[in-house]
PDB file of N, CA and C in Angstrom:
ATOM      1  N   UNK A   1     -46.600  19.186 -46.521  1.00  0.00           N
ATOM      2  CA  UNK A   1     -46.247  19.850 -45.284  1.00  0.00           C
ATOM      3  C   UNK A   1     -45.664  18.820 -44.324  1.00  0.00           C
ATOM      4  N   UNK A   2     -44.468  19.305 -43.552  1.00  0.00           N
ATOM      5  CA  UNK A   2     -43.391  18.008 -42.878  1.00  0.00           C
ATOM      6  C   UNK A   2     -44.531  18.386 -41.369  1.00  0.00           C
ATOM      7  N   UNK A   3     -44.995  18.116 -41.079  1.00  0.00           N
ATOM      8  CA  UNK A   3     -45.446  18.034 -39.614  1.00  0.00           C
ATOM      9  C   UNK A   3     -44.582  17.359 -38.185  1.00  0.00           C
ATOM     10  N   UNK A   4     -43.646  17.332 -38.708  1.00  0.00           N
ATOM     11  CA  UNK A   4     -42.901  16.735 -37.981  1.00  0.00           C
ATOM     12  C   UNK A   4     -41.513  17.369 -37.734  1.00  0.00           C
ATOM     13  N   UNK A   5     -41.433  18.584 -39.106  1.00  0.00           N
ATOM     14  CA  UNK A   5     -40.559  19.282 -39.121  1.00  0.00           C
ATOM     15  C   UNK A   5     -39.800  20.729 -37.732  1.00  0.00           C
ATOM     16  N   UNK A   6     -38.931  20.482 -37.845  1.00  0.00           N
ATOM     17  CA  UNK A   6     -38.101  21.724 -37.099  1.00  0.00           C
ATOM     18  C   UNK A   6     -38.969  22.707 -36.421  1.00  0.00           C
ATOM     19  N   UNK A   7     -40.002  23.070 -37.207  1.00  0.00           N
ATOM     20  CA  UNK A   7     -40.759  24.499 -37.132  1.00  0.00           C
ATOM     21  C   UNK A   7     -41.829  23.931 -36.547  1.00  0.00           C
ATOM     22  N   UNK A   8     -42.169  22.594 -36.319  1.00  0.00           N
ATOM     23  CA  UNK A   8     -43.768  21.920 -35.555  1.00  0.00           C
ATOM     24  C   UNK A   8     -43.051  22.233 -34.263  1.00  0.00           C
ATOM     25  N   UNK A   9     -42.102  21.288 -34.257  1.00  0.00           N
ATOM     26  CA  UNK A   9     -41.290  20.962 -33.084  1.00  0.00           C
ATOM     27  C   UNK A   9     -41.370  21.983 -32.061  1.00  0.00           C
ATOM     28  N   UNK A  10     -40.697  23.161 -32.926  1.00  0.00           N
ATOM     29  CA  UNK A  10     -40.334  24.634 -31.980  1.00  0.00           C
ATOM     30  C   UNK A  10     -41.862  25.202 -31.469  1.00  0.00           C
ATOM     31  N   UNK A  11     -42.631  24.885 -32.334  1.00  0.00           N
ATOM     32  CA  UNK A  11     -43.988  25.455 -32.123  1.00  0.00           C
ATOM     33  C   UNK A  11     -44.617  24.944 -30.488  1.00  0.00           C
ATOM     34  N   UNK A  12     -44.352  23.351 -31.123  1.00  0.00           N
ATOM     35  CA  UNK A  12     -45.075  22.394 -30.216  1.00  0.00           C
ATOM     36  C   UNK A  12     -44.535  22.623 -28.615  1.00  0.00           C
ATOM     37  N   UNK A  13     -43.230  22.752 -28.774  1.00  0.00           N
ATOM     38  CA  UNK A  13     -42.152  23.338 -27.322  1.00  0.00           C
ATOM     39  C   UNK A  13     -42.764  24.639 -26.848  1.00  0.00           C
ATOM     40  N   UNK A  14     -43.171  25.746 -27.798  1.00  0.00           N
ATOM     41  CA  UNK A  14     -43.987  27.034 -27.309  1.00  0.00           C
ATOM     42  C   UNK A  14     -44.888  26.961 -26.783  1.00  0.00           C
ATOM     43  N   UNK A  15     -46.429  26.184 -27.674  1.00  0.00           N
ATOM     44  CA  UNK A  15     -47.342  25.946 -26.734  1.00  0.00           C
ATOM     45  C   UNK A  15     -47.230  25.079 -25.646  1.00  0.00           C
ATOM     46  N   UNK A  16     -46.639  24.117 -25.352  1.00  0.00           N
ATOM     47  CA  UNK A  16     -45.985  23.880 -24.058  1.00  0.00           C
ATOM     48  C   UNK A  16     -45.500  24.740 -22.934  1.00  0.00           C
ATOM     49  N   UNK A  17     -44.778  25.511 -23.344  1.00  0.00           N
ATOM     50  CA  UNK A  17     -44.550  26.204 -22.469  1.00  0.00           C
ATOM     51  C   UNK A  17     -45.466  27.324 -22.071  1.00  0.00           C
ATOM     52  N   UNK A  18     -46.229  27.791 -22.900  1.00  0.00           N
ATOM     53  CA  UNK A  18     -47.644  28.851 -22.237  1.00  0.00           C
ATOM     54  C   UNK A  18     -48.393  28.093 -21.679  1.00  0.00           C
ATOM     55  N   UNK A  19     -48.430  26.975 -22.361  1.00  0.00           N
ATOM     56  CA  UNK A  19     -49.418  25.862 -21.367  1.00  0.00           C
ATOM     57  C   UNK A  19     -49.076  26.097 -19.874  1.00  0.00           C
ATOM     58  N   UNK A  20     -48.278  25.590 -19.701  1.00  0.00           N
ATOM     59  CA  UNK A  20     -47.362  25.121 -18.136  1.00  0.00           C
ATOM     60  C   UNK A  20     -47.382  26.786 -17.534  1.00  0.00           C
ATOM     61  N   UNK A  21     -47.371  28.193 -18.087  1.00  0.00           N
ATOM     62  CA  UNK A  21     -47.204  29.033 -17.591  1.00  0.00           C
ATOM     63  C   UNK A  21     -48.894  29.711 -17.282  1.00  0.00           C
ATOM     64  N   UNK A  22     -49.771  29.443 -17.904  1.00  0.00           N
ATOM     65  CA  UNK A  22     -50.896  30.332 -17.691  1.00  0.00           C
ATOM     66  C   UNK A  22     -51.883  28.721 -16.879  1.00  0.00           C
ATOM     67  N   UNK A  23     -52.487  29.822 -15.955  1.00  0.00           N
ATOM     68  CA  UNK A  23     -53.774  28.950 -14.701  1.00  0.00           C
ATOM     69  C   UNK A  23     -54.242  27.815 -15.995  1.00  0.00           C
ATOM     70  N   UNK A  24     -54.229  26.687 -15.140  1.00  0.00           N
ATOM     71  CA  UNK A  24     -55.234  25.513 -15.653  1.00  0.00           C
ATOM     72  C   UNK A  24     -56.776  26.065 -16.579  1.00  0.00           C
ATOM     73  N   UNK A  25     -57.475  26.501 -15.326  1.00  0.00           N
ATOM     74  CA  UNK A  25     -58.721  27.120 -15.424  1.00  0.00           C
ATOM     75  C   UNK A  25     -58.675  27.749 -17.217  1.00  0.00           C
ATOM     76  N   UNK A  26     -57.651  28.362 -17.419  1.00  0.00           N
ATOM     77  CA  UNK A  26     -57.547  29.388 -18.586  1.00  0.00           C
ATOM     78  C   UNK A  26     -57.616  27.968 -19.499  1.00  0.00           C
ATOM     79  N   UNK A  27     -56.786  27.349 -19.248  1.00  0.00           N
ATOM     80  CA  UNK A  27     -56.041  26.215 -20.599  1.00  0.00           C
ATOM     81  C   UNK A  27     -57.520  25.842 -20.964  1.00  0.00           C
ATOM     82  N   UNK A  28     -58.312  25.512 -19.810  1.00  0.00           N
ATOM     83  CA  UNK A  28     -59.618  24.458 -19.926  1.00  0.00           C
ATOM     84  C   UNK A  28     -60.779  25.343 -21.148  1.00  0.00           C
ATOM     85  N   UNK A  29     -60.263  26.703 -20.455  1.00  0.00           N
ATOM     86  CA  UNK A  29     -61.638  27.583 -21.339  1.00  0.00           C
ATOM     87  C   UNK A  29     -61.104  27.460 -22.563  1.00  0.00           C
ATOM     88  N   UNK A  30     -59.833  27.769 -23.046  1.00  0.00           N
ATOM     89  CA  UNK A  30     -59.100  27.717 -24.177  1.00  0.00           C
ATOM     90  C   UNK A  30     -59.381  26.771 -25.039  1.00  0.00           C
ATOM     91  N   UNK A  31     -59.261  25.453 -24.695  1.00  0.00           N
ATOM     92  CA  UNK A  31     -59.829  23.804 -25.119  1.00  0.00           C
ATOM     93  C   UNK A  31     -61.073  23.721 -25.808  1.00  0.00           C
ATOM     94  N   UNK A  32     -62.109  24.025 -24.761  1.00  0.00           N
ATOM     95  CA  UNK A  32     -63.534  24.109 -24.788  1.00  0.00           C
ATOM     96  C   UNK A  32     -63.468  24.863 -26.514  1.00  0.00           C
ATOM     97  N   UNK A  33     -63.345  25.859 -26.101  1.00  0.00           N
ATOM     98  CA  UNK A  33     -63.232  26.858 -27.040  1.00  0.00           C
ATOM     99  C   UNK A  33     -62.668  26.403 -28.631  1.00  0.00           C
ATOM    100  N   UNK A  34     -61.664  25.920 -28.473  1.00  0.00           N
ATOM    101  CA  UNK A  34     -61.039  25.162 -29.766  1.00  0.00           C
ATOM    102  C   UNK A  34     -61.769  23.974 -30.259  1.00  0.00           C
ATOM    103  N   UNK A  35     -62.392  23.153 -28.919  1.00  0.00           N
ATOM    104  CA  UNK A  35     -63.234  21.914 -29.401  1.00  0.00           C
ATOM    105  C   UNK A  35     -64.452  22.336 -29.823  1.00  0.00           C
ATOM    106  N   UNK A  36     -65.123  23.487 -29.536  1.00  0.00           N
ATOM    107  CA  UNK A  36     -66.236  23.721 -29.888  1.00  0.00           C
ATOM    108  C   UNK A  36     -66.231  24.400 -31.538  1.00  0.00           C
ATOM    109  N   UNK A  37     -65.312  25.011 -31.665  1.00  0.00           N
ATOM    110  CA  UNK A  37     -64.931  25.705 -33.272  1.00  0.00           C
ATOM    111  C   UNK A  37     -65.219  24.194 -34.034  1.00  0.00           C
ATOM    112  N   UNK A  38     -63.896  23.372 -33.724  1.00  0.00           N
ATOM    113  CA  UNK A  38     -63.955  21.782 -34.304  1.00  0.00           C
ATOM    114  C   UNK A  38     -64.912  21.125 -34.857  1.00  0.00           C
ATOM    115  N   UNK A  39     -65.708  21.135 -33.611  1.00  0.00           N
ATOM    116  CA  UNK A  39     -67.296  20.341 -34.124  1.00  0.00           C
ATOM    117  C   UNK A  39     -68.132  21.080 -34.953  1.00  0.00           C
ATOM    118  N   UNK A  40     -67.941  22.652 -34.855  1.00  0.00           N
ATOM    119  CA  UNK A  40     -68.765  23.337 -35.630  1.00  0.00           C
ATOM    120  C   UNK A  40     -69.051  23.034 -37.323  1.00  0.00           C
ATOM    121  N   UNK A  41     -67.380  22.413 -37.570  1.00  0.00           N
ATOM    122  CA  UNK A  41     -67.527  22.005 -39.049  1.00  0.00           C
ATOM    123  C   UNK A  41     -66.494  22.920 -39.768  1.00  0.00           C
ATOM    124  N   UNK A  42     -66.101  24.379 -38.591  1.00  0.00           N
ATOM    125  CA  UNK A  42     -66.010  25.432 -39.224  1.00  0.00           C
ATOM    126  C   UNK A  42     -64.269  25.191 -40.211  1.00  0.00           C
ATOM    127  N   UNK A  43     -63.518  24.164 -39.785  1.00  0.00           N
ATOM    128  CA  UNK A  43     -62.361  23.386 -39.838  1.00  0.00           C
ATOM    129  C   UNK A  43     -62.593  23.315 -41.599  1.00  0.00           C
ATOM    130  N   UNK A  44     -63.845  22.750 -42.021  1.00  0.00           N
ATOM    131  CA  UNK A  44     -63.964  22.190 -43.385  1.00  0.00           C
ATOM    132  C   UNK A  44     -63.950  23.493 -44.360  1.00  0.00           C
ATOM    133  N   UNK A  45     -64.505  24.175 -43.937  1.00  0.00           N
ATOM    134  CA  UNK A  45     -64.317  25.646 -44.580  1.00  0.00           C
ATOM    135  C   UNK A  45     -63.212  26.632 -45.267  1.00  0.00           C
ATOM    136  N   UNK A  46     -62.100  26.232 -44.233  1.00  0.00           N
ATOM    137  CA  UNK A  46     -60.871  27.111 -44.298  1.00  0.00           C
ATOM    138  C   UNK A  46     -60.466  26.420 -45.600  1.00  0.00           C
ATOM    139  N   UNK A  47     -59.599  27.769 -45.903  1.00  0.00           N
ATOM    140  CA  UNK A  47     -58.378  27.473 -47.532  1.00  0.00           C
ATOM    141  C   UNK A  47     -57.294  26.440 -46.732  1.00  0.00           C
ATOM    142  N   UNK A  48     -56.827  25.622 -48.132  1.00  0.00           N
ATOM    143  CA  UNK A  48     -55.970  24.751 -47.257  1.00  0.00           C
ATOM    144  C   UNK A  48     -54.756  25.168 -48.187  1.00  0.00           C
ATOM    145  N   UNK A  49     -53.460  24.637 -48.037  1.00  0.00           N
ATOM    146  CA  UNK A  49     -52.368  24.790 -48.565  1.00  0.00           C
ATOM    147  C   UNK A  49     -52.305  24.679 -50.019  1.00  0.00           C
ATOM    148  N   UNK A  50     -52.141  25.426 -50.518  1.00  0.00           N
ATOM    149  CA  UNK A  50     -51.903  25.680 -52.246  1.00  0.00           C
ATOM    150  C   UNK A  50     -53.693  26.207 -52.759  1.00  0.00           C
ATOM    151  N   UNK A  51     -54.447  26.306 -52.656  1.00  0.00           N
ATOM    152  CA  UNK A  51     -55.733  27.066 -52.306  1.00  0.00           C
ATOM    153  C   UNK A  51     -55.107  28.548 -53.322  1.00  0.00           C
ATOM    154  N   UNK A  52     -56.098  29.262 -53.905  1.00  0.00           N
ATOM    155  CA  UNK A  52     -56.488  30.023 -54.749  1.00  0.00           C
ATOM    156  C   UNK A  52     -57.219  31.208 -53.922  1.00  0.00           C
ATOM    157  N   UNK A  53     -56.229  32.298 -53.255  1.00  0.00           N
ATOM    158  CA  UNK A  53     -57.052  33.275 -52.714  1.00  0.00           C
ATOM    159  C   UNK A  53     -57.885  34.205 -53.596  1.00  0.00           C
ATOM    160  N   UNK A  54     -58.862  34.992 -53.022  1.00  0.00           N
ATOM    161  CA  UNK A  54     -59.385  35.693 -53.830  1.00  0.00           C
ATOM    162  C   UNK A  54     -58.349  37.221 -54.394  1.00  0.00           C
ATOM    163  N   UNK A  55     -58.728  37.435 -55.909  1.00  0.00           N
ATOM    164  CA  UNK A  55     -58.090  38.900 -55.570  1.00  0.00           C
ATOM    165  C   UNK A  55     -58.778  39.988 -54.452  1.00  0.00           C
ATOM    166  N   UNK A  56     -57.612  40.272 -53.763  1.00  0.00           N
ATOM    167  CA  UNK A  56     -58.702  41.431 -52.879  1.00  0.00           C
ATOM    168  C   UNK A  56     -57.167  42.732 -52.390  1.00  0.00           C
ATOM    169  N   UNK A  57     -57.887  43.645 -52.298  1.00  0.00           N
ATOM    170  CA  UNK A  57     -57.288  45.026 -51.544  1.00  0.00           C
ATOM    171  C   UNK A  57     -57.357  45.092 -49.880  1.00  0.00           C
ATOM    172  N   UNK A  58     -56.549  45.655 -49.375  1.00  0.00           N
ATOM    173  CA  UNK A  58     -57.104  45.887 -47.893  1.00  0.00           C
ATOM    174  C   UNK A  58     -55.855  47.352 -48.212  1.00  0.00           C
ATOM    175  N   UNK A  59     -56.494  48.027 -46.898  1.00  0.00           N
ATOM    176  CA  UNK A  59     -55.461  49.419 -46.559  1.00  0.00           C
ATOM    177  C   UNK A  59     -54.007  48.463 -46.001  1.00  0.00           C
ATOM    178  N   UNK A  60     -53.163  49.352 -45.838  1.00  0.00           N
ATOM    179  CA  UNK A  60     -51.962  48.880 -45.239  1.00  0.00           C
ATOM    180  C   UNK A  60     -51.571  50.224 -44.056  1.00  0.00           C
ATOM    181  N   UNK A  61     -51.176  49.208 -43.366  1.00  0.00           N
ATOM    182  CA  UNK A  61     -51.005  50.232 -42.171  1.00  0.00           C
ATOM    183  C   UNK A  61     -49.722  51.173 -42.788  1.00  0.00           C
ATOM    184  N   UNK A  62     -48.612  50.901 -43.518  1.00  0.00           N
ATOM    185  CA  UNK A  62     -47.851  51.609 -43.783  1.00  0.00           C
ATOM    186  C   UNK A  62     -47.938  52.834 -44.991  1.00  0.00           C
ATOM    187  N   UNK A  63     -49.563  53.173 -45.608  1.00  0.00           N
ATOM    188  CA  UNK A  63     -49.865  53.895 -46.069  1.00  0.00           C
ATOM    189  C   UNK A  63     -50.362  52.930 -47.418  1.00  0.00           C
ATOM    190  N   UNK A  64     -50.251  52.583 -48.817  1.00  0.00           N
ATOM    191  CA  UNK A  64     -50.965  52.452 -50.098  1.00  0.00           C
ATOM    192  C   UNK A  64     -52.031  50.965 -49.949  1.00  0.00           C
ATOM    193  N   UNK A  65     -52.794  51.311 -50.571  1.00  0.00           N
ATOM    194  CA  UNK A  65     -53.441  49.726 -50.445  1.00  0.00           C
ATOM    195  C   UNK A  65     -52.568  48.632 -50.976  1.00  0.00           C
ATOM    196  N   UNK A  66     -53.036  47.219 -49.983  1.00  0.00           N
ATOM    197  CA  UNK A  66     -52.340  46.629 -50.324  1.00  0.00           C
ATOM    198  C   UNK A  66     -53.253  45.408 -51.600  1.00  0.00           C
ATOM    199  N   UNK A  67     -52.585  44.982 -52.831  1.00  0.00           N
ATOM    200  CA  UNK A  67     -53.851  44.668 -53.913  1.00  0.00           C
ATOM    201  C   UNK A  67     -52.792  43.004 -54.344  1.00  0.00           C
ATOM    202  N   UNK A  68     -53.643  42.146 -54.066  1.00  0.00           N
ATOM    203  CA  UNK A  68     -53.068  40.502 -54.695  1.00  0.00           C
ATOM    204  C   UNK A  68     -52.663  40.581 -55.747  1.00  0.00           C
ATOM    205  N   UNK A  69     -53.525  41.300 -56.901  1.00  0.00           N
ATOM    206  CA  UNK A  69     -52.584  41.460 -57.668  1.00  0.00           C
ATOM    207  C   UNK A  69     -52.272  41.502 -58.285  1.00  0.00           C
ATOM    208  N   UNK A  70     -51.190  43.353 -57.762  1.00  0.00           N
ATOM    209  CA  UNK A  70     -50.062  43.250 -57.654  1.00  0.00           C
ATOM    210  C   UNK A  70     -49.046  42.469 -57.015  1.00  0.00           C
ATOM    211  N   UNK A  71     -49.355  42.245 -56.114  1.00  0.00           N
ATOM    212  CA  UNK A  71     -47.916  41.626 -55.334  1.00  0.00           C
ATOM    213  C   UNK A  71     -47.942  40.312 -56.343  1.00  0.00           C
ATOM    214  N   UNK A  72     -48.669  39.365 -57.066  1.00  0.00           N
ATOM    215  CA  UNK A  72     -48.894  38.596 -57.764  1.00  0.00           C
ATOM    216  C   UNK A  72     -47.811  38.471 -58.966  1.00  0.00           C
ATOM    217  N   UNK A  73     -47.811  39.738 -59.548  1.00  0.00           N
ATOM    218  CA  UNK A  73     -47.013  40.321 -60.653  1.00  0.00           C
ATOM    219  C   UNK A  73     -45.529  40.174 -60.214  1.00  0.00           C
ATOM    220  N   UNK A  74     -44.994  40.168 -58.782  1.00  0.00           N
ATOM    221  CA  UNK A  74     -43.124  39.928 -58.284  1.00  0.00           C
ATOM    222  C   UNK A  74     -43.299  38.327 -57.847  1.00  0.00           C
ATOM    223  N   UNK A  75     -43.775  37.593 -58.176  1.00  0.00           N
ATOM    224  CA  UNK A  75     -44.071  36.395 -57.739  1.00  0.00           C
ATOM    225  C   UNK A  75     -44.700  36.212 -57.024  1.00  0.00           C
ATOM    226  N   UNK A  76     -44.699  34.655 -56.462  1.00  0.00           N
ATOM    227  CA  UNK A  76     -45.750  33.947 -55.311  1.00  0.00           C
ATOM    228  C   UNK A  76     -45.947  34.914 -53.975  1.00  0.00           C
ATOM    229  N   UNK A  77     -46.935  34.474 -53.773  1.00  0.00           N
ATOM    230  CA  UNK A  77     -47.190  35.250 -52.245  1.00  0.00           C
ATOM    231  C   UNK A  77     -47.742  34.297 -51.529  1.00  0.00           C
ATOM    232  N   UNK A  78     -46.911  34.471 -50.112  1.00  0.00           N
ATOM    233  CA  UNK A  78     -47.314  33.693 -49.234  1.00  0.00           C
ATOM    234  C   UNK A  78     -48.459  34.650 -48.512  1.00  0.00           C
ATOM    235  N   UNK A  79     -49.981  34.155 -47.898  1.00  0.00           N
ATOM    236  CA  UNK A  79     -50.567  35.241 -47.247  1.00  0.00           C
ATOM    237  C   UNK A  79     -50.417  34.185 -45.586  1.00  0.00           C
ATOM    238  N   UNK A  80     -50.318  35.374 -44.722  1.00  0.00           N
ATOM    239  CA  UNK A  80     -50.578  34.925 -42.816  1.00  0.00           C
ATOM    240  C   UNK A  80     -51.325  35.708 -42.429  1.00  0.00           C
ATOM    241  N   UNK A  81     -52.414  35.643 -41.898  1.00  0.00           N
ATOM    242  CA  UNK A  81     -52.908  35.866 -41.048  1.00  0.00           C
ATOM    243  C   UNK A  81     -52.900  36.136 -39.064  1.00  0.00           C
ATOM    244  N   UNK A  82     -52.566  37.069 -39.032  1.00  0.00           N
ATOM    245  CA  UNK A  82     -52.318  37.322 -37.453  1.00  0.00           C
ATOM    246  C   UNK A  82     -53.488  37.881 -36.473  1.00  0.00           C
ATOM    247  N   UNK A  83     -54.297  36.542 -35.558  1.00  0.00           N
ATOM    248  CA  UNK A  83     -55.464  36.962 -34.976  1.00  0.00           C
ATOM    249  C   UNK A  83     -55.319  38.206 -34.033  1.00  0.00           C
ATOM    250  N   UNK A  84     -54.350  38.517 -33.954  1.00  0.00           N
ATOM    251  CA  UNK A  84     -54.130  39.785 -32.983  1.00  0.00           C
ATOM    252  C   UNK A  84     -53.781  39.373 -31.435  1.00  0.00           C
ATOM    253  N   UNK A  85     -53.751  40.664 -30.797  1.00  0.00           N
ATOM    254  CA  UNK A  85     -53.326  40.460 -29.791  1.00  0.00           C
ATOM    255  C   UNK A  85     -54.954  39.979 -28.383  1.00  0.00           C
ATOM    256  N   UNK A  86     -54.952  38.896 -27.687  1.00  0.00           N
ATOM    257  CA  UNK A  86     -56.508  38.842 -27.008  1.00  0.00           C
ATOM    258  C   UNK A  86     -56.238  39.316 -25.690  1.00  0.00           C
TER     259      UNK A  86
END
């Protein structure tokens, strides 16, 4: 993984800029919040890049379940995760 790549960059310029746009106060709880996950350990846990998901199903909002796999069977799958909207 280029960490240094195009797509950090643009990232790194985004959170910058919500930074600079939302109250201090917020950023600080935000921090706390991220440093406290950190220490938890909970960091060591997560799948890391090239990682072996489980097979699993979930519904799909656009109607059939969605099943690893299958999608497995048209090639690689990338999975993302989107924490939602807070």
């Amino acid at each position: 993984m280029n960490a240094t790549g195009p797509l950090c960059r643009r990232l790194a310029e985004i959170r910058a800029e919500k930074e600079a746009a939302r109250p201090a106060s917020a950023t600080a709880v935000m921090a706390a919040g991220t440093e406290a996950l950190q220490a938890s350990g909970i960091l060591d846990r997560l799948p890391r890049v090239g990682d072996r998901a489980p097979l699993f199903a979930r519904p799909s909002v656009a109607g059939p379940t969605v099943r690893l796999k299958t999608l497995l069977k048209r090639g690689p799958v990338v999975l993302s995760f989107f924490r939602g909207r807070w």
